[in-house]
N, C-alpha and C. Protein backbone atom coordinates (compact mmCIF):
# COMPACT_ATOMS: atom_id res chain seq x y z
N UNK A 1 0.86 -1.17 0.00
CA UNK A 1 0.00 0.00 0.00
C UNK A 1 0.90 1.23 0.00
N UNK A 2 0.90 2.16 -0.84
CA UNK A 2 1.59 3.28 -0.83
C UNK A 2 1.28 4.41 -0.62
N UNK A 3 1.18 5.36 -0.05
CA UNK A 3 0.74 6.60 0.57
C UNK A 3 1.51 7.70 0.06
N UNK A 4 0.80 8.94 -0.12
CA UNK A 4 2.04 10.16 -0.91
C UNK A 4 1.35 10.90 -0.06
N UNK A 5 2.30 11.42 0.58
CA UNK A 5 2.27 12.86 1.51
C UNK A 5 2.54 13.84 1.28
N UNK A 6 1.62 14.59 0.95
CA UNK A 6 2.17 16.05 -0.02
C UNK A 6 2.60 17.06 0.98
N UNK A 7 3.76 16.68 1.35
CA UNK A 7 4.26 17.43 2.76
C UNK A 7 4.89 19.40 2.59
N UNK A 8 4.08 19.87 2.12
CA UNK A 8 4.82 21.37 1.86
C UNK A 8 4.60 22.29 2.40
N UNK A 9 3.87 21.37 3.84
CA UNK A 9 3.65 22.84 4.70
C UNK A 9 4.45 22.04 6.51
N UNK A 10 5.00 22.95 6.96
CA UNK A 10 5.56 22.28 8.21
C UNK A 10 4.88 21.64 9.33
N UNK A 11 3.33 21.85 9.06
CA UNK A 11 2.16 21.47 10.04
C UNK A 11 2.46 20.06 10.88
N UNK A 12 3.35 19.69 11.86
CA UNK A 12 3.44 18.29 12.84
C UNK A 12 4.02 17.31 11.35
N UNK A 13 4.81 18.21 10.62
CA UNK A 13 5.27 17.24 9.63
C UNK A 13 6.19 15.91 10.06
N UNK A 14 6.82 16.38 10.47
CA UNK A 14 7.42 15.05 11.03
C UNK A 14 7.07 13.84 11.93
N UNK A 15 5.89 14.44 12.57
CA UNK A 15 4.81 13.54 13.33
C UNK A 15 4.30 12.82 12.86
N UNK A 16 3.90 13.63 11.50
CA UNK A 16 2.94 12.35 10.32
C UNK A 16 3.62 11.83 9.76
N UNK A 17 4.82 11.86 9.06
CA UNK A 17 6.29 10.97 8.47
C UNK A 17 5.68 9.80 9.38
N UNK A 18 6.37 10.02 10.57
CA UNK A 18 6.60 8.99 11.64
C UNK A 18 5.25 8.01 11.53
N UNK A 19 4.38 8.54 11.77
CA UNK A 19 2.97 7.47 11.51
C UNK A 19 2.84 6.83 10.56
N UNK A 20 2.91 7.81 9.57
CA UNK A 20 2.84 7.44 8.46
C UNK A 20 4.49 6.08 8.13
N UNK A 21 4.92 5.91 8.64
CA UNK A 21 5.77 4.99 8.06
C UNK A 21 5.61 3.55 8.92
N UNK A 22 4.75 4.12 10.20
CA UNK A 22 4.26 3.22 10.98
C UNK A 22 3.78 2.29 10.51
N UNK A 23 3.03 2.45 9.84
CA UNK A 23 1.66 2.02 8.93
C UNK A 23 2.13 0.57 8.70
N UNK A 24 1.87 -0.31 9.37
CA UNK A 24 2.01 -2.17 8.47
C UNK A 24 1.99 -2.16 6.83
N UNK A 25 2.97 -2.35 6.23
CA UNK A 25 2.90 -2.65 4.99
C UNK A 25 2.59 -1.23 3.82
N UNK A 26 3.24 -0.20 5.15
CA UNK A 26 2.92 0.97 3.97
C UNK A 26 3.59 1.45 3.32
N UNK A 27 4.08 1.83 2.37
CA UNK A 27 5.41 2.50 1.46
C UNK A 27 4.83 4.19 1.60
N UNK A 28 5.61 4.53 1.82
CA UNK A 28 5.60 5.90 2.04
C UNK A 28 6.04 6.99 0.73
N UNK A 29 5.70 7.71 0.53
CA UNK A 29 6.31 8.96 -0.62
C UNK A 29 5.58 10.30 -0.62
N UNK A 30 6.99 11.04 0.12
CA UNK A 30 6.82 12.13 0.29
C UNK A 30 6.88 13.41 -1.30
N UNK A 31 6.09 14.46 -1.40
CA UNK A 31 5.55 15.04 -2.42
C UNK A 31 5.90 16.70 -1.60
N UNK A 32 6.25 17.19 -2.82
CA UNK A 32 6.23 18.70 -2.27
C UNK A 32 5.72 19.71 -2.92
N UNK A 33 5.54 19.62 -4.33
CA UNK A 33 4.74 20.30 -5.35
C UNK A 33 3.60 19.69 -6.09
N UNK A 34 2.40 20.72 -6.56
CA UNK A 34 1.19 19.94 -7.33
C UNK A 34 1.70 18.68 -7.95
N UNK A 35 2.86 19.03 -9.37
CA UNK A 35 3.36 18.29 -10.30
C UNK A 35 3.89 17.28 -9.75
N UNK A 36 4.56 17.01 -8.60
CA UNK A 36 5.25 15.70 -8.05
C UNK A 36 4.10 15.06 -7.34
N UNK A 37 3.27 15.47 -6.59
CA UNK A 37 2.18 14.99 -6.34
C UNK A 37 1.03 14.28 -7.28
N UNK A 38 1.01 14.71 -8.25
CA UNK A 38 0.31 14.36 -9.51
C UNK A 38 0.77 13.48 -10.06
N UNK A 39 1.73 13.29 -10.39
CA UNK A 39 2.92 12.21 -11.22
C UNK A 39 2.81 10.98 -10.16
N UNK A 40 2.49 11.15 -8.74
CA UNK A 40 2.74 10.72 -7.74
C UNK A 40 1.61 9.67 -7.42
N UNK A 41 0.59 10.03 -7.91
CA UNK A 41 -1.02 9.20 -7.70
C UNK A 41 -1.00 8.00 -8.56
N UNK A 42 -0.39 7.68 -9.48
CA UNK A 42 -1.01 6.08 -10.06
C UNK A 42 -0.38 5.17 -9.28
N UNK A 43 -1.17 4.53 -9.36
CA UNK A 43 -0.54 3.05 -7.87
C UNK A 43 -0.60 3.62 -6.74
N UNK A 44 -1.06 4.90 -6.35
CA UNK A 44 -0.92 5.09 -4.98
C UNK A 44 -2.42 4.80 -4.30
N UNK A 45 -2.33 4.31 -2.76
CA UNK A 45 -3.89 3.83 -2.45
C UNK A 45 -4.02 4.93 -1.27
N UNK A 46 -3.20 6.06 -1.03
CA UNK A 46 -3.82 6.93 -0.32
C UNK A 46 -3.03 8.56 -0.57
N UNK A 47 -3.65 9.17 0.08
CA UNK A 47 -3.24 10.41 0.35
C UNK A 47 -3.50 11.45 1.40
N UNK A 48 -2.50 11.99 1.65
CA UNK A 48 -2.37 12.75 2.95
C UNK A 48 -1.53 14.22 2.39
N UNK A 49 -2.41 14.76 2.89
CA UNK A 49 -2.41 16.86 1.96
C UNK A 49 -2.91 17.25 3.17
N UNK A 50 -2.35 19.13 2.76
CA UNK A 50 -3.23 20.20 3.20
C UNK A 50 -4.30 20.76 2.58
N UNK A 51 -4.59 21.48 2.62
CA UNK A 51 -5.67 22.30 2.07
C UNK A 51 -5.42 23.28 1.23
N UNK A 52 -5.46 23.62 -0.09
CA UNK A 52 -4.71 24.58 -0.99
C UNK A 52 -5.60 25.49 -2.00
N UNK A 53 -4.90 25.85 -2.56
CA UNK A 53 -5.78 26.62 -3.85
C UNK A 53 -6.80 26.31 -4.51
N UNK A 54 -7.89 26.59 -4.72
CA UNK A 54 -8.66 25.85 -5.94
C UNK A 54 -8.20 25.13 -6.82
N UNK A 55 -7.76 26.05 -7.75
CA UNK A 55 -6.60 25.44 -8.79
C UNK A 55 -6.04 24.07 -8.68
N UNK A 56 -5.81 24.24 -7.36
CA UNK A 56 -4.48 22.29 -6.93
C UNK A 56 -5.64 21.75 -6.97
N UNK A 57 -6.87 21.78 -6.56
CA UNK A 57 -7.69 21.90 -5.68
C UNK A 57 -8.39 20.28 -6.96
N UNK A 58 -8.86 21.35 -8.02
CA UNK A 58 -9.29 20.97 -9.50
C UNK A 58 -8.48 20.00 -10.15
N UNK A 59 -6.93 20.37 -10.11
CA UNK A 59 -6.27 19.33 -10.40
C UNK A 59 -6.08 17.90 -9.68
N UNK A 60 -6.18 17.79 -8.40
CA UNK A 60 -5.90 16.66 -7.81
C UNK A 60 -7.13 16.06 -7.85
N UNK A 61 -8.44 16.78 -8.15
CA UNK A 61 -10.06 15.88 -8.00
C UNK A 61 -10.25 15.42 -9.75
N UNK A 62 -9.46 16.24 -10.12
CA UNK A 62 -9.50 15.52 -11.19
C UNK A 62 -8.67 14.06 -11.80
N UNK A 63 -7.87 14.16 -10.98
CA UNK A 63 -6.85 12.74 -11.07
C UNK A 63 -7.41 11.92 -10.71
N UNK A 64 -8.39 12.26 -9.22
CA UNK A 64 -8.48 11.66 -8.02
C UNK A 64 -10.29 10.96 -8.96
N UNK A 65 -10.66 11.37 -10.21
CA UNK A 65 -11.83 11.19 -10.92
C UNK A 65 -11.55 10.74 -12.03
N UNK A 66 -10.40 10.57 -12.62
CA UNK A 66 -9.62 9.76 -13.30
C UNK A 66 -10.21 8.34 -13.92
N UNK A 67 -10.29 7.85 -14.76
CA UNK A 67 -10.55 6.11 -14.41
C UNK A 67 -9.33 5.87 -14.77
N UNK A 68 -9.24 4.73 -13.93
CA UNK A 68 -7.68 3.72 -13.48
C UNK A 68 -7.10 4.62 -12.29
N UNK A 69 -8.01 5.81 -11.48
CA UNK A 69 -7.51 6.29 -10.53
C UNK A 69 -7.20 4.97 -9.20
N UNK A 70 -6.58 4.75 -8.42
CA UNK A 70 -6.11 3.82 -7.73
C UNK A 70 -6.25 4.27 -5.91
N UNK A 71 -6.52 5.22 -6.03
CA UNK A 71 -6.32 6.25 -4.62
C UNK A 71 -7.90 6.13 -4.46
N UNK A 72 -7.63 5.14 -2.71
CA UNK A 72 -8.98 5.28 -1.97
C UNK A 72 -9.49 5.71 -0.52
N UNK A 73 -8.31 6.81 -0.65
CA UNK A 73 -8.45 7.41 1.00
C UNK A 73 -7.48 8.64 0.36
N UNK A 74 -7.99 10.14 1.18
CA UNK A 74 -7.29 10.96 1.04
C UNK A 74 -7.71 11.85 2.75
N UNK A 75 -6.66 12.33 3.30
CA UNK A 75 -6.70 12.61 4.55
C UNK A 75 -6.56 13.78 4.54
N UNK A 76 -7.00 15.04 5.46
CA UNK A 76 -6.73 16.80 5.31
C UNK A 76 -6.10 16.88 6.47
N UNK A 77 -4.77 17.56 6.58
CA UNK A 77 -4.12 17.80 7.77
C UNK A 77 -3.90 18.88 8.14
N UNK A 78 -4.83 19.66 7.44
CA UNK A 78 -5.18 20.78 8.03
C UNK A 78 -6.89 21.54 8.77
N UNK A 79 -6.80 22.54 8.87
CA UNK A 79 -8.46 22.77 9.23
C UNK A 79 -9.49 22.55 8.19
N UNK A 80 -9.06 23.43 7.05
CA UNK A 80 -9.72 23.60 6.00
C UNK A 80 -9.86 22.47 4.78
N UNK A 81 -10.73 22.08 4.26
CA UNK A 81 -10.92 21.37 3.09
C UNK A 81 -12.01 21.93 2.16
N UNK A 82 -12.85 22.97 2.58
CA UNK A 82 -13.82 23.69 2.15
C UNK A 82 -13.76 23.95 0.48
N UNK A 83 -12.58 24.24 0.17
CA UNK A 83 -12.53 24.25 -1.47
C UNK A 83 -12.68 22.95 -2.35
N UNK A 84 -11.82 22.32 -1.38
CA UNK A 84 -12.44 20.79 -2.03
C UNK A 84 -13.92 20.56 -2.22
N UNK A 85 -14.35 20.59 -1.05
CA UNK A 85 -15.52 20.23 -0.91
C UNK A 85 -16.29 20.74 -1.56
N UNK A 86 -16.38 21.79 -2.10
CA UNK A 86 -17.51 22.84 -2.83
C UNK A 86 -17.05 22.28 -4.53
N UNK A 87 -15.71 22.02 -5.13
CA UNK A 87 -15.72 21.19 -6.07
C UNK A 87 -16.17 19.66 -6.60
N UNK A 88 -16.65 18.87 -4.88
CA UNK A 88 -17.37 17.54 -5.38
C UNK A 88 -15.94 16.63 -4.54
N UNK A 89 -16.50 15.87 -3.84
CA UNK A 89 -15.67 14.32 -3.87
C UNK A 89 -15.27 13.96 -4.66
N UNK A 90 -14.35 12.87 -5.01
CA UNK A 90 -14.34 11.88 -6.14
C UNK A 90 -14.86 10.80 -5.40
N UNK A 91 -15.50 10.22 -6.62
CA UNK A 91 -16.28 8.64 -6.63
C UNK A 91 -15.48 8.03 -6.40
N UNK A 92 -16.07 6.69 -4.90
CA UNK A 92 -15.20 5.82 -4.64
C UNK A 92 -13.66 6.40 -3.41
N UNK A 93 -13.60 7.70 -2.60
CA UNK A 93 -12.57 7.98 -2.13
C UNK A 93 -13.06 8.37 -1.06
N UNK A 94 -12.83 7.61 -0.07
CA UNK A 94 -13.05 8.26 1.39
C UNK A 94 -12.34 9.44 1.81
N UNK A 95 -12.84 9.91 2.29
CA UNK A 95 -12.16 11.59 2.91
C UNK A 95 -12.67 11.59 4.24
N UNK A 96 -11.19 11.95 4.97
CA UNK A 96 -11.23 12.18 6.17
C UNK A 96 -10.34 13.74 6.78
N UNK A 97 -10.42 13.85 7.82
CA UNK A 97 -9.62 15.39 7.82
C UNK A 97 -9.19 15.35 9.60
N UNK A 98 -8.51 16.09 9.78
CA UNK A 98 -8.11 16.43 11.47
C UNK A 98 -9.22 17.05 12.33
N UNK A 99 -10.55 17.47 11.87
CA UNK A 99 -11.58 17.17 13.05
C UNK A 99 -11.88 17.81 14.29
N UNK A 100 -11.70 18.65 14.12
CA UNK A 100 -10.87 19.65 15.67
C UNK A 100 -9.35 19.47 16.42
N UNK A 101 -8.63 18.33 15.41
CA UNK A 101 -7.42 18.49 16.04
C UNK A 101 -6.26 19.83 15.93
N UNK A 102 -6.88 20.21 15.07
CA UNK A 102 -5.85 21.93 14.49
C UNK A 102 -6.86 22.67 15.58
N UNK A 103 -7.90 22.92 16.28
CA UNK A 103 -9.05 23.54 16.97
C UNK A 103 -8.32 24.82 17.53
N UNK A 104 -7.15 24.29 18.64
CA UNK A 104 -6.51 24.95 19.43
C UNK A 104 -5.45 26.15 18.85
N UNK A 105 -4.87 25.46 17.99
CA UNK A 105 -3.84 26.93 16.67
C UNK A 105 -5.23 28.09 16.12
N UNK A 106 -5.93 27.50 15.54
CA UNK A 106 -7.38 28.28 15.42
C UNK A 106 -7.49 29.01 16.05
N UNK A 107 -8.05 28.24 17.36
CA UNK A 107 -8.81 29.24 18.40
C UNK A 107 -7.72 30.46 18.54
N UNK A 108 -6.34 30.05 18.41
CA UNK A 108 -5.17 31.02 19.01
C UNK A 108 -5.33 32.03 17.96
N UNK A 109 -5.43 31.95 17.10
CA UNK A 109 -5.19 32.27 15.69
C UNK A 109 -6.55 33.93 15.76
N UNK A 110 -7.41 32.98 15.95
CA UNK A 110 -8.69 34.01 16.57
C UNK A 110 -8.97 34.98 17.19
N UNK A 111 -8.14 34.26 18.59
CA UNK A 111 -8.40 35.67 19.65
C UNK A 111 -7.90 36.43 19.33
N UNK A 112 -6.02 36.39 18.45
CA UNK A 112 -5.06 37.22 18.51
C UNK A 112 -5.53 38.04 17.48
N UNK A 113 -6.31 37.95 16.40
CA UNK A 113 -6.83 38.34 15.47
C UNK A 113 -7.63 39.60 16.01
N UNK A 114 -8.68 38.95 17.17
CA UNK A 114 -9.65 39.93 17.75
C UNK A 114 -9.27 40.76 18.86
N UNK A 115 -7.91 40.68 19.55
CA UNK A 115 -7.01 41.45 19.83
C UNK A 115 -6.58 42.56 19.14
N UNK A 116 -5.63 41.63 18.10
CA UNK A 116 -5.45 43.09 17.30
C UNK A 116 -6.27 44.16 16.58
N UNK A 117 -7.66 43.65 16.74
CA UNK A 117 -8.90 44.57 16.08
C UNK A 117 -9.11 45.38 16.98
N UNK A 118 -9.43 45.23 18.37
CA UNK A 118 -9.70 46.18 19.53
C UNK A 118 -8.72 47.09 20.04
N UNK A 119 -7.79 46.32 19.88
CA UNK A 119 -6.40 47.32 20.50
C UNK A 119 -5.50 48.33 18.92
N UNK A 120 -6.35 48.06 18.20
CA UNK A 120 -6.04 49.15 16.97
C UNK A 120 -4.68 49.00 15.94
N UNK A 121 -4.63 47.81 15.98
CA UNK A 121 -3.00 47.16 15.25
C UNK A 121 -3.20 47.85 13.79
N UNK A 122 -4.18 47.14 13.02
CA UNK A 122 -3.91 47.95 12.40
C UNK A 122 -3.85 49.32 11.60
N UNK A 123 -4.50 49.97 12.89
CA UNK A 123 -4.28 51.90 12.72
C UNK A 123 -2.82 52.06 12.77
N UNK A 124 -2.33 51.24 14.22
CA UNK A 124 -0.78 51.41 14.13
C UNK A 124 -0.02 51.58 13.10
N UNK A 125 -0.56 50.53 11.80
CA UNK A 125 0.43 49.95 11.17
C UNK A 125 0.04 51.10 9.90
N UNK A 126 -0.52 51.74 9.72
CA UNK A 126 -1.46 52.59 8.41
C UNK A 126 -1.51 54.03 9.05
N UNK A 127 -1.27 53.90 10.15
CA UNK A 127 -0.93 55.66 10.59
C UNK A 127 -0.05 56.02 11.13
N UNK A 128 0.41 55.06 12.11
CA UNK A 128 1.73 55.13 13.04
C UNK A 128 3.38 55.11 12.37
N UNK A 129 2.90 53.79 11.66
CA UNK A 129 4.56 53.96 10.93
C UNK A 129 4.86 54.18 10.05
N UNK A 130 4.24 54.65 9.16
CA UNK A 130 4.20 56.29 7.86
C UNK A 130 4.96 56.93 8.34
N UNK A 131 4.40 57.78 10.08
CA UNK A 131 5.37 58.76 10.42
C UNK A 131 6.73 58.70 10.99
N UNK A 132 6.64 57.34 11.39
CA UNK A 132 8.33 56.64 11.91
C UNK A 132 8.21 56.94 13.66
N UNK A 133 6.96 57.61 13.43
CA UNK A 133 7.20 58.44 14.91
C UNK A 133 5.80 57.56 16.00
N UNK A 134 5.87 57.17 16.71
CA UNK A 134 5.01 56.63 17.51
C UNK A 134 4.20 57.99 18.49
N UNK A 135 2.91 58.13 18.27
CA UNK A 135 2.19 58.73 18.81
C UNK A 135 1.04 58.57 19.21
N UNK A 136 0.90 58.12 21.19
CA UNK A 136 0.07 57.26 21.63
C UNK A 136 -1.77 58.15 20.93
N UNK A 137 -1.27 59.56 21.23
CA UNK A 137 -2.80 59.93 20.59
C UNK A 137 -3.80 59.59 19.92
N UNK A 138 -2.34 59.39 18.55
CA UNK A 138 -3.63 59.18 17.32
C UNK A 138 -4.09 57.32 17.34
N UNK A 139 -3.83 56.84 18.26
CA UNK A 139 -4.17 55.52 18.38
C UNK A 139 -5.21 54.97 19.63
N UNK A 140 -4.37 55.09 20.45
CA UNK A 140 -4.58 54.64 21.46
C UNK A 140 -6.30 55.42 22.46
N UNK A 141 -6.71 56.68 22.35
CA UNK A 141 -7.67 57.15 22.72
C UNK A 141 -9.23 55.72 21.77
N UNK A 142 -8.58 55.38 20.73
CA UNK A 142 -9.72 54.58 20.22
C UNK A 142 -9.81 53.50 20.21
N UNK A 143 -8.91 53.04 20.95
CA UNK A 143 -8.53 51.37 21.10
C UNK A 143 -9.47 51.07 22.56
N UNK A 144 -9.79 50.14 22.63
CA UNK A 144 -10.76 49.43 23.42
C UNK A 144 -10.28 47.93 24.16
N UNK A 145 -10.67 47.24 24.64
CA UNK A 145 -11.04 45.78 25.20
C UNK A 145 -12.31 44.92 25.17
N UNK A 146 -12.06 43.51 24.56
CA UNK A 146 -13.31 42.70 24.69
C UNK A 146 -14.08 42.60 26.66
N UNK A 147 -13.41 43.10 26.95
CA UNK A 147 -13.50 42.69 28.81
C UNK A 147 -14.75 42.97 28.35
N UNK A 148 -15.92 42.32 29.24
CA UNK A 148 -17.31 42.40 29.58
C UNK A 148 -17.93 42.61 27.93
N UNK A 149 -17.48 42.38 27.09
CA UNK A 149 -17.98 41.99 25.83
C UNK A 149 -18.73 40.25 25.51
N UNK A 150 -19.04 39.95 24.59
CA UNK A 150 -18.94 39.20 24.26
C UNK A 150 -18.18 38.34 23.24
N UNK A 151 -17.74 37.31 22.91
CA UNK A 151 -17.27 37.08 22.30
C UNK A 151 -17.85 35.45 21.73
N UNK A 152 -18.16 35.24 20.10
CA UNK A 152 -18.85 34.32 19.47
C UNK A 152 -18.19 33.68 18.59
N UNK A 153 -16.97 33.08 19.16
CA UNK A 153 -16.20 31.80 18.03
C UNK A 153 -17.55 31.19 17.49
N UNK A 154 -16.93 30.12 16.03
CA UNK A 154 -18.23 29.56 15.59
C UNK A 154 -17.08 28.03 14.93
N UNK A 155 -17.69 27.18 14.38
CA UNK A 155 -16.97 26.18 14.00
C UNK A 155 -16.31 24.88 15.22
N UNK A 156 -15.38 24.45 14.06
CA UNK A 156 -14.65 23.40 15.16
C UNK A 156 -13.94 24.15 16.59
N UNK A 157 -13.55 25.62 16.33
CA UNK A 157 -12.50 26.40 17.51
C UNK A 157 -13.56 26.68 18.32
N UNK A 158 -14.65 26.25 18.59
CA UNK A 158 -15.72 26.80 19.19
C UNK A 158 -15.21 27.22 20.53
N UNK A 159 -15.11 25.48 21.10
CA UNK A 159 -14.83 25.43 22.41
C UNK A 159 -13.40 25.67 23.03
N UNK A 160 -12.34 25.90 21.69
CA UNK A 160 -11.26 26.10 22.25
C UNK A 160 -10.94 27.67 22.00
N UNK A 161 -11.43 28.55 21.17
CA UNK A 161 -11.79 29.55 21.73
C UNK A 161 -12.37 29.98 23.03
N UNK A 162 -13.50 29.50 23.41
CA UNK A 162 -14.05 29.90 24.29
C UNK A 162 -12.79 29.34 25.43
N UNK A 163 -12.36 28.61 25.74
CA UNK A 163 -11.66 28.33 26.59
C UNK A 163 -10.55 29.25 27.02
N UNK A 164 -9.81 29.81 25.65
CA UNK A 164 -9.27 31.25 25.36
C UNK A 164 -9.35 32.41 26.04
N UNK A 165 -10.85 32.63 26.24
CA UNK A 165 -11.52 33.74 26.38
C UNK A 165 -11.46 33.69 27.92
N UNK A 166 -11.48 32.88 28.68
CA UNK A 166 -11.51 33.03 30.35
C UNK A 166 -10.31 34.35 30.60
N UNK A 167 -10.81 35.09 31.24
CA UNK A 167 -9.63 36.34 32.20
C UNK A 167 -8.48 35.75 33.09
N UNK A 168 -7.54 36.04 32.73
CA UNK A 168 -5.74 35.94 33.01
C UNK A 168 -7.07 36.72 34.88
N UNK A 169 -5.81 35.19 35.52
CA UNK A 169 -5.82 35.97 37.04
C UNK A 169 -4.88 36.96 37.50
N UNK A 170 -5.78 37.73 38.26
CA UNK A 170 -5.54 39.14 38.72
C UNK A 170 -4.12 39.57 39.86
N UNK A 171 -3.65 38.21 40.02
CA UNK A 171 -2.93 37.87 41.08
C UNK A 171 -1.24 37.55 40.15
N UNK A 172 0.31 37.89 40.65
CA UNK A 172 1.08 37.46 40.04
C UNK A 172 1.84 36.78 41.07
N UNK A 173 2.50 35.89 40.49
CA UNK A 173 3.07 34.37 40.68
C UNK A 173 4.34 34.92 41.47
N UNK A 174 4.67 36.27 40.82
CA UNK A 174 6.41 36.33 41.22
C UNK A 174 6.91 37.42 42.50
């Protein structure tokens, strides 16, 4: 059974190598571009990707729709598969994905996001360093905090957002 890992993003890459070679009776082949990945699918009975462009997106469902396609599992090791998905399965290929296991980078990914919206990052970055000159005025009078807000993750980061969101104690350690 041979597996191609289209490994071109650093995501626990070496974690999945390792499993992935685990595998009873699996031959392994690692992939780093569309084209080696592509070249890479006949005889292969699985696959393990991120989530990419449309474009790759079209090309690999189209291999993957192929007849004499050979590939009957393809795995997402990332959050997203949404582009895939809106282009169609291929017939005959189980799809599976990480499931809330990325949840927690997300959720992080989120707050810091909704951080930098309240606390005015990027006014900083579009007014502040034009002038070279840091001036708490033109920023900082309009910057705010979620404190006593609400806040409405949605998706798989639901709960690990929300977990996020609890208030740093008021008390220090040192």
């Amino acid at each position: 059974m041979r597996i191609i890992f289209w490994g071109r993003i650093g995501l626990a890459r070496q974690q999945i190598i390792d499993a992935l070679q685990a595998v009873p009776g699996a031959e392994l082949q690692i992939t780093q571009t569309p084209e080696e990945t592509l070249a890479a699918l006949p005889g292969a009975t699985g696959l393990v990707l991120p989530h990419g462009p449309q474009e790759e997106g079209r090309r690999v469902l189209g291999a993957l729709s192929a007849p004499g396609n050979t590939v009957r599992w393809m795995h997402f090791i990332t959050a997203g598969r949404e582009g895939y998905e809106e282009l169609g399965w291929p017939p005959g290929v189980i799809v599976s994905y990480a499931g809330g296991g990325v949840s927690p980078g997300v959720a992080e990914h989120a707050m810091a996001l909704l951080l930098a919206m309240v606390r005015r990052i990027p006014d900083l970055v579009t007014i502040v360093m034009p002038r070279r000159d840091f001036d708490r005025n033109l920023v900082i009078p309009r910057a705010s905090s979620p404190e006593g807000g609400t806040v409405v993750p949605w998706a798989t980061a639901t709960s690990a957002a929300s977990s996020r969101a609890v208030p740093a104690p008021s008390t220090c350690a040192w």
